[in-house]
Protein backbone atom coordinates (compact mmCIF):
# COMPACT_ATOMS: atom_id res chain seq x y z
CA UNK A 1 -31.09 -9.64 -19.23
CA UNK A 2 -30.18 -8.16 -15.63
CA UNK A 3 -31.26 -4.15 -15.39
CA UNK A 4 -28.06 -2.23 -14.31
CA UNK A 5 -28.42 -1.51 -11.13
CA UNK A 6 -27.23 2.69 -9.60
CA UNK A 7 -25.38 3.23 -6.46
CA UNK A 8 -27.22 4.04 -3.66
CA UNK A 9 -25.90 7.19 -1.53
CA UNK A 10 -26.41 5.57 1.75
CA UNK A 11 -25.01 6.54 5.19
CA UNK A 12 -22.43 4.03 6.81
CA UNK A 13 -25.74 2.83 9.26
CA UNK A 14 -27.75 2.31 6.36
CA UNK A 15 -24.89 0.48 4.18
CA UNK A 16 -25.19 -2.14 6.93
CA UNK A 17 -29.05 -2.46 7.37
CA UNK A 18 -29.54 -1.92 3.50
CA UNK A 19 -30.22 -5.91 3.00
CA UNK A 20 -28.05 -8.90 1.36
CA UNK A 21 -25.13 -8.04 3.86
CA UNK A 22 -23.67 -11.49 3.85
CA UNK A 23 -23.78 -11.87 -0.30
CA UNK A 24 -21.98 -8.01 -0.21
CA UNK A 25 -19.21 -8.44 2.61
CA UNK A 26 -18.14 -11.46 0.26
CA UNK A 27 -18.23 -9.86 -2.82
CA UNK A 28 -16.37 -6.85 -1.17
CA UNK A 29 -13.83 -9.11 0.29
CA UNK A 30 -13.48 -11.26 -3.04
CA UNK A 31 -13.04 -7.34 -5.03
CA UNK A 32 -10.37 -6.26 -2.53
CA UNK A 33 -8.41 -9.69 -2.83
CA UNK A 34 -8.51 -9.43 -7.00
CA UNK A 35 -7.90 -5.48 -6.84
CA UNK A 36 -4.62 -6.67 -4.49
CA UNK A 37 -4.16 -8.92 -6.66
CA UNK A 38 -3.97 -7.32 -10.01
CA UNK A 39 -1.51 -4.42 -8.37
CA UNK A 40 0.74 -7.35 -7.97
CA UNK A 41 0.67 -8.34 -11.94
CA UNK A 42 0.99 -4.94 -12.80
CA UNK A 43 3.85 -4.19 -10.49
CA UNK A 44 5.86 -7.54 -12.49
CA UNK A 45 5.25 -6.23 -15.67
CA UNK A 46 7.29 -4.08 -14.52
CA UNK A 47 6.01 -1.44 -17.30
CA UNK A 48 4.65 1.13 -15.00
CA UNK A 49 1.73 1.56 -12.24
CA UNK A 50 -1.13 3.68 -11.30
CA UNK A 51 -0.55 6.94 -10.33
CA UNK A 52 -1.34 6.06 -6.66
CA UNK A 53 1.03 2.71 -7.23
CA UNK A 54 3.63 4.57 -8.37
CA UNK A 55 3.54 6.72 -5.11
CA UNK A 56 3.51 3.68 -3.02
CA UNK A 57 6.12 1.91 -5.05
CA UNK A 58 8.39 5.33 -4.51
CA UNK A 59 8.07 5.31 -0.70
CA UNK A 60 8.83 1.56 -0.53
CA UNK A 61 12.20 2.42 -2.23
CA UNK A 62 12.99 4.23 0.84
CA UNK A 63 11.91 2.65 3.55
CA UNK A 64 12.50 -1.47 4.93
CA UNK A 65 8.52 -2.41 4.63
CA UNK A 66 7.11 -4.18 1.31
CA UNK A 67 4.60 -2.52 -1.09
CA UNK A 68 1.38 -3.63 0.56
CA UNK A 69 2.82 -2.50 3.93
CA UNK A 70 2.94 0.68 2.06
CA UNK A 71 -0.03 0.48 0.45
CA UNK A 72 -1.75 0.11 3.90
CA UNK A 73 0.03 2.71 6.29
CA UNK A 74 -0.74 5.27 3.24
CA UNK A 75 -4.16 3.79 3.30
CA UNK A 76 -4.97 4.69 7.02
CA UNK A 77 -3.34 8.46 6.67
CA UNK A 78 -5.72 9.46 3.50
CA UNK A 79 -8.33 7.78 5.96
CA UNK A 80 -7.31 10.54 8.56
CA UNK A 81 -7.52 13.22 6.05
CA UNK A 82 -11.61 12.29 6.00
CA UNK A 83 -12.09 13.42 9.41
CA UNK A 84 -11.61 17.35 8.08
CA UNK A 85 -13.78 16.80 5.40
CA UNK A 86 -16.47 14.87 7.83
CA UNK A 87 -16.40 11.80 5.42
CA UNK A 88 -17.81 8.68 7.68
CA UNK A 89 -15.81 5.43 6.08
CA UNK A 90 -18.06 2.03 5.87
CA UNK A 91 -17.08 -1.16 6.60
CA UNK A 92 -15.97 -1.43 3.05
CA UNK A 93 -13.59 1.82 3.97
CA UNK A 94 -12.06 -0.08 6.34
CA UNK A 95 -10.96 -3.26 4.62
CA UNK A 96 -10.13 -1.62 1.70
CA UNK A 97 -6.88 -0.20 3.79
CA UNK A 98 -5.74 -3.41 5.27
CA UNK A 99 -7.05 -6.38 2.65
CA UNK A 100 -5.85 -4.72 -0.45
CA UNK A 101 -2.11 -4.75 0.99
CA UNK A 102 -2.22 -7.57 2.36
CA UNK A 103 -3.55 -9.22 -1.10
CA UNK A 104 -0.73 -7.05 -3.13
CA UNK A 105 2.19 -8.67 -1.41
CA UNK A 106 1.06 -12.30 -1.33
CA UNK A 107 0.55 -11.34 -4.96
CA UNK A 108 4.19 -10.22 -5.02
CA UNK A 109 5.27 -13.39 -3.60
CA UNK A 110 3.57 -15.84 -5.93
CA UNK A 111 3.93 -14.15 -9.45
CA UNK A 112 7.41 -14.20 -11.23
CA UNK A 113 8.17 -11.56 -13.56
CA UNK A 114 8.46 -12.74 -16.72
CA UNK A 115 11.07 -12.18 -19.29
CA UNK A 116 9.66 -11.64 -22.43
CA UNK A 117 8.14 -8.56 -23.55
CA UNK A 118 5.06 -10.37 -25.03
CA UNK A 119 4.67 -12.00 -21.70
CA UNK A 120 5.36 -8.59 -19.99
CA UNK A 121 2.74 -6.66 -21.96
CA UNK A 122 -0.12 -9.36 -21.37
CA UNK A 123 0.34 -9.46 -17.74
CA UNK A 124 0.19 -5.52 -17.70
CA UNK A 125 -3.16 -5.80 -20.03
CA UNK A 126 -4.49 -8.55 -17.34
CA UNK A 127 -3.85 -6.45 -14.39
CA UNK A 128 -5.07 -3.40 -15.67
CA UNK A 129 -8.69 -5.61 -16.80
CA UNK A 130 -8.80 -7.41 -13.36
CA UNK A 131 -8.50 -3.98 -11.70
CA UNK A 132 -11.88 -2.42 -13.27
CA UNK A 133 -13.35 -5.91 -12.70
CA UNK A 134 -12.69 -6.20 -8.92
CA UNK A 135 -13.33 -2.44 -8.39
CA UNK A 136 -16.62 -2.76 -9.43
CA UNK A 137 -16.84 -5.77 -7.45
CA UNK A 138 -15.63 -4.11 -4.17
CA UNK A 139 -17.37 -0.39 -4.77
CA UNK A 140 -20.75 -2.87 -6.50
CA UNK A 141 -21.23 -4.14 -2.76
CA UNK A 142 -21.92 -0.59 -1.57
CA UNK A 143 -20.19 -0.86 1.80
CA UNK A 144 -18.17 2.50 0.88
CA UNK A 145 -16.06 3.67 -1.15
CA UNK A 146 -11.99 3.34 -1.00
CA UNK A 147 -9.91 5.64 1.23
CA UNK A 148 -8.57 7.80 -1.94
CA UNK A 149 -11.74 7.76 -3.55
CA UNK A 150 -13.25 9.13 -0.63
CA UNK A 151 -10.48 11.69 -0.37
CA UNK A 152 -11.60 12.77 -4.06
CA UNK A 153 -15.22 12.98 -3.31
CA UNK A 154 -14.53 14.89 0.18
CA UNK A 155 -12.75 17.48 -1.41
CA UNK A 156 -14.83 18.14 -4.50
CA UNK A 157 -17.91 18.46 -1.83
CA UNK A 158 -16.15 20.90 0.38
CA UNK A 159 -14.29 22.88 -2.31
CA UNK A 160 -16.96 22.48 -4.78
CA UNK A 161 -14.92 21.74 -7.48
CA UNK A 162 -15.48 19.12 -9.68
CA UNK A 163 -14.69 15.75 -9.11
CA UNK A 164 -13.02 15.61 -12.24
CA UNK A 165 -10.74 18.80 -11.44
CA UNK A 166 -9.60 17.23 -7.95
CA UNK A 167 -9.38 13.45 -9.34
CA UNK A 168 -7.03 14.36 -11.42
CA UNK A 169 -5.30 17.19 -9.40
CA UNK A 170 -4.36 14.46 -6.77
CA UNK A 171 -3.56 11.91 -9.03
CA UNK A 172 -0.80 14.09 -10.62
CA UNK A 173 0.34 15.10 -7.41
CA UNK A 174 1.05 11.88 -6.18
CA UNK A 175 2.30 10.75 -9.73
CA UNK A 176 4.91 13.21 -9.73
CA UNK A 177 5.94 12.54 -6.22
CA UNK A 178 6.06 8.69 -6.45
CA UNK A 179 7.90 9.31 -9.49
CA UNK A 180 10.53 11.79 -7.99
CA UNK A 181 10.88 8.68 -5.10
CA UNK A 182 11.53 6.82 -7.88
CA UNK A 183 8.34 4.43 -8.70
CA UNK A 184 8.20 3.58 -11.77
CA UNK A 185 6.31 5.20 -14.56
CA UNK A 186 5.37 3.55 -18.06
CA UNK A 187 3.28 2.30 -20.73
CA UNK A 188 1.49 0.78 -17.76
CA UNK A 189 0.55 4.28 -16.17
CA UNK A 190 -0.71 5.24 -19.94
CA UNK A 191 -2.58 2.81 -20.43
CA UNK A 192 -4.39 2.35 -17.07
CA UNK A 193 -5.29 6.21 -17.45
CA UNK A 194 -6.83 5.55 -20.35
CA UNK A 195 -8.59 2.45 -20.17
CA UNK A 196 -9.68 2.30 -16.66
CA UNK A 197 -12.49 4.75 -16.47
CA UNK A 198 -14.61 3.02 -19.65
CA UNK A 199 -13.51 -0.67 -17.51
CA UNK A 200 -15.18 0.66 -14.30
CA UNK A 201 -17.81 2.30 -16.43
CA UNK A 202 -18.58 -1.35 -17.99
CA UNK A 203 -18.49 -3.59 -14.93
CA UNK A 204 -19.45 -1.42 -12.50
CA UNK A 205 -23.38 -0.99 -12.86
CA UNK A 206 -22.96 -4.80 -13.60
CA UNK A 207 -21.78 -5.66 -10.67
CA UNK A 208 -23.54 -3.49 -8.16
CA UNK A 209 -25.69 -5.16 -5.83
CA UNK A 210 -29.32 -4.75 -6.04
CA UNK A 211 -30.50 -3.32 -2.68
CA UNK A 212 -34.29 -3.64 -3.47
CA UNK A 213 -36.25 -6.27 -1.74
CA UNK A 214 -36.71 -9.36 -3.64
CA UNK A 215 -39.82 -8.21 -6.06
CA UNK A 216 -40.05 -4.75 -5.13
CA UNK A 217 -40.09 -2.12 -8.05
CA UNK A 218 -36.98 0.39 -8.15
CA UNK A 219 -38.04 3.72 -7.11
CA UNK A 220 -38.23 6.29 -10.00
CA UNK A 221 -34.99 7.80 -9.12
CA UNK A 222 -32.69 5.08 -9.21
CA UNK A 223 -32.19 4.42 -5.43
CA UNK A 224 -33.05 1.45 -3.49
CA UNK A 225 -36.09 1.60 -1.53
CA UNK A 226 -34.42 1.66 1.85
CA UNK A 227 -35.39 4.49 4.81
CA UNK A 228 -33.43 7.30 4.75
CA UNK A 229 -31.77 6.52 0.96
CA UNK A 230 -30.44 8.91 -0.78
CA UNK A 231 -30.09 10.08 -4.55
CA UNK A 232 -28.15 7.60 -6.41
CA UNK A 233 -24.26 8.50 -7.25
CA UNK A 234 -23.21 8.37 -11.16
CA UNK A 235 -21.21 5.43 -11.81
CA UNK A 236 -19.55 7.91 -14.21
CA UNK A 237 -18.02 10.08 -11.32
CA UNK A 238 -16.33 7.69 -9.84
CA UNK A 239 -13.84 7.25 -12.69
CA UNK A 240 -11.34 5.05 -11.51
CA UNK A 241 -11.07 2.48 -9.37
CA UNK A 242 -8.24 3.79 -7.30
CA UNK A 243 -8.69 2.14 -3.58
């Protein structure tokens, strides 16, 4: 059986020279298209979004550019907001804001929404799985993390709050804005908060790339034996999957 393998707390620098690079910008690129992609199904279910979908959706009532255009423009400002909170984004960082938008409209543009509830409800359900699998896959390549997940873990460092406290401080925030914009909220916003945290907590230390030189041990701690590595991050405060 294939050991679970941590996430290693590595600098931007080291993300690059940590080993496997081509095997992890694939899998990174194949997580962003699927995470794309499963906004898309959930979006024609039309039963409700993420709280961080819902926002998007809201401003793209308003405004003449599709969702992923949306998705990406709000992607590069909550990439801004790192430079306060001296966050250093990874190559992963980086296509996270354009590929995922990109990915979420050609998704829009080859899935009908269907018509019966049934039919409705499953696609919801298969978006919402597909999401925790192709976060894992994208934060599993340990390139970086997301721009709004590094917004999260910014903010709980330089408040020192918990990451719980501002996850879910920001999430309402932009819940209740997107929904005042008028994205729409649903069974599909319930049931993502509730089901996507054990989903990334399932596939996520499956899917993580093992940074350890072919045959080398794991160091006691977790972490791969790279120079300069640091302590390992939980898989468990990462919590969602939100890009």
């Amino acid at each position: 059986m294939r050991r679970h393998v941590p996430l290693a707390n590595l600098t931007p620098r080291q993300q690059l020279r940590a080993g496997r690079l081509p095997r992890r910008v694939v899998q990174l690129l194949v997580g962003l298209v699927l995470y794309g992609a499963s906004m898309a199904m959930m979006i024609r279910s039309t039963l409700g979004l993420d709280p961080w979908d819902v926002f998007h959706a809201g401003i793209a009532t308003h405004v003449s550019l599709t969702f992923g255009q949306v998705t990406i423009i709000v992607g590069a400002l909550v990439l801004l907001l790192w430079v306060p909170l001296r966050q250093w984004p990874g190559l992963g960082t980086v296509a996270n804001v354009v590929v995922i938008g990109l990915a979420a409209d050609a998704g829009l543009a080859l899935i009908a929404p269907p018509e019966a509830m049934w039919a409705r409800v499953a696609l919801l359900a298969s978006g919402i799985v597909l999401n925790g699998v192709a976060g894992g896959l994208y934060i599993g390549s340990q390139l970086g993390p997301g721009p709004r997940d590094g917004l999260m873990t910014g903010f709980a460092r330089r408040t020192g709050l918990s990451i719980r406290l501002v996850r879910t401080t920001i999430e309402v925030v932009v819940l209740a804005v997107g929904w005042l914009l008028g994205g729409p909220v649903g069974l599909g916003t319930v049931l993502y908060a509730v089901t996507i945290g054990p989903l990334v907590q399932f596939f996520l230390p499956r899917l993580t790339i093992d940074l350890a030189p072919a045959g080398a041990p794991p160091r006691e701690d977790g972490a791969a034996p790279e120079e300069g590595a640091a302590p390992v991050t939980p898989t468990s405060a990462l919590g969602s999957t939100t890009s």
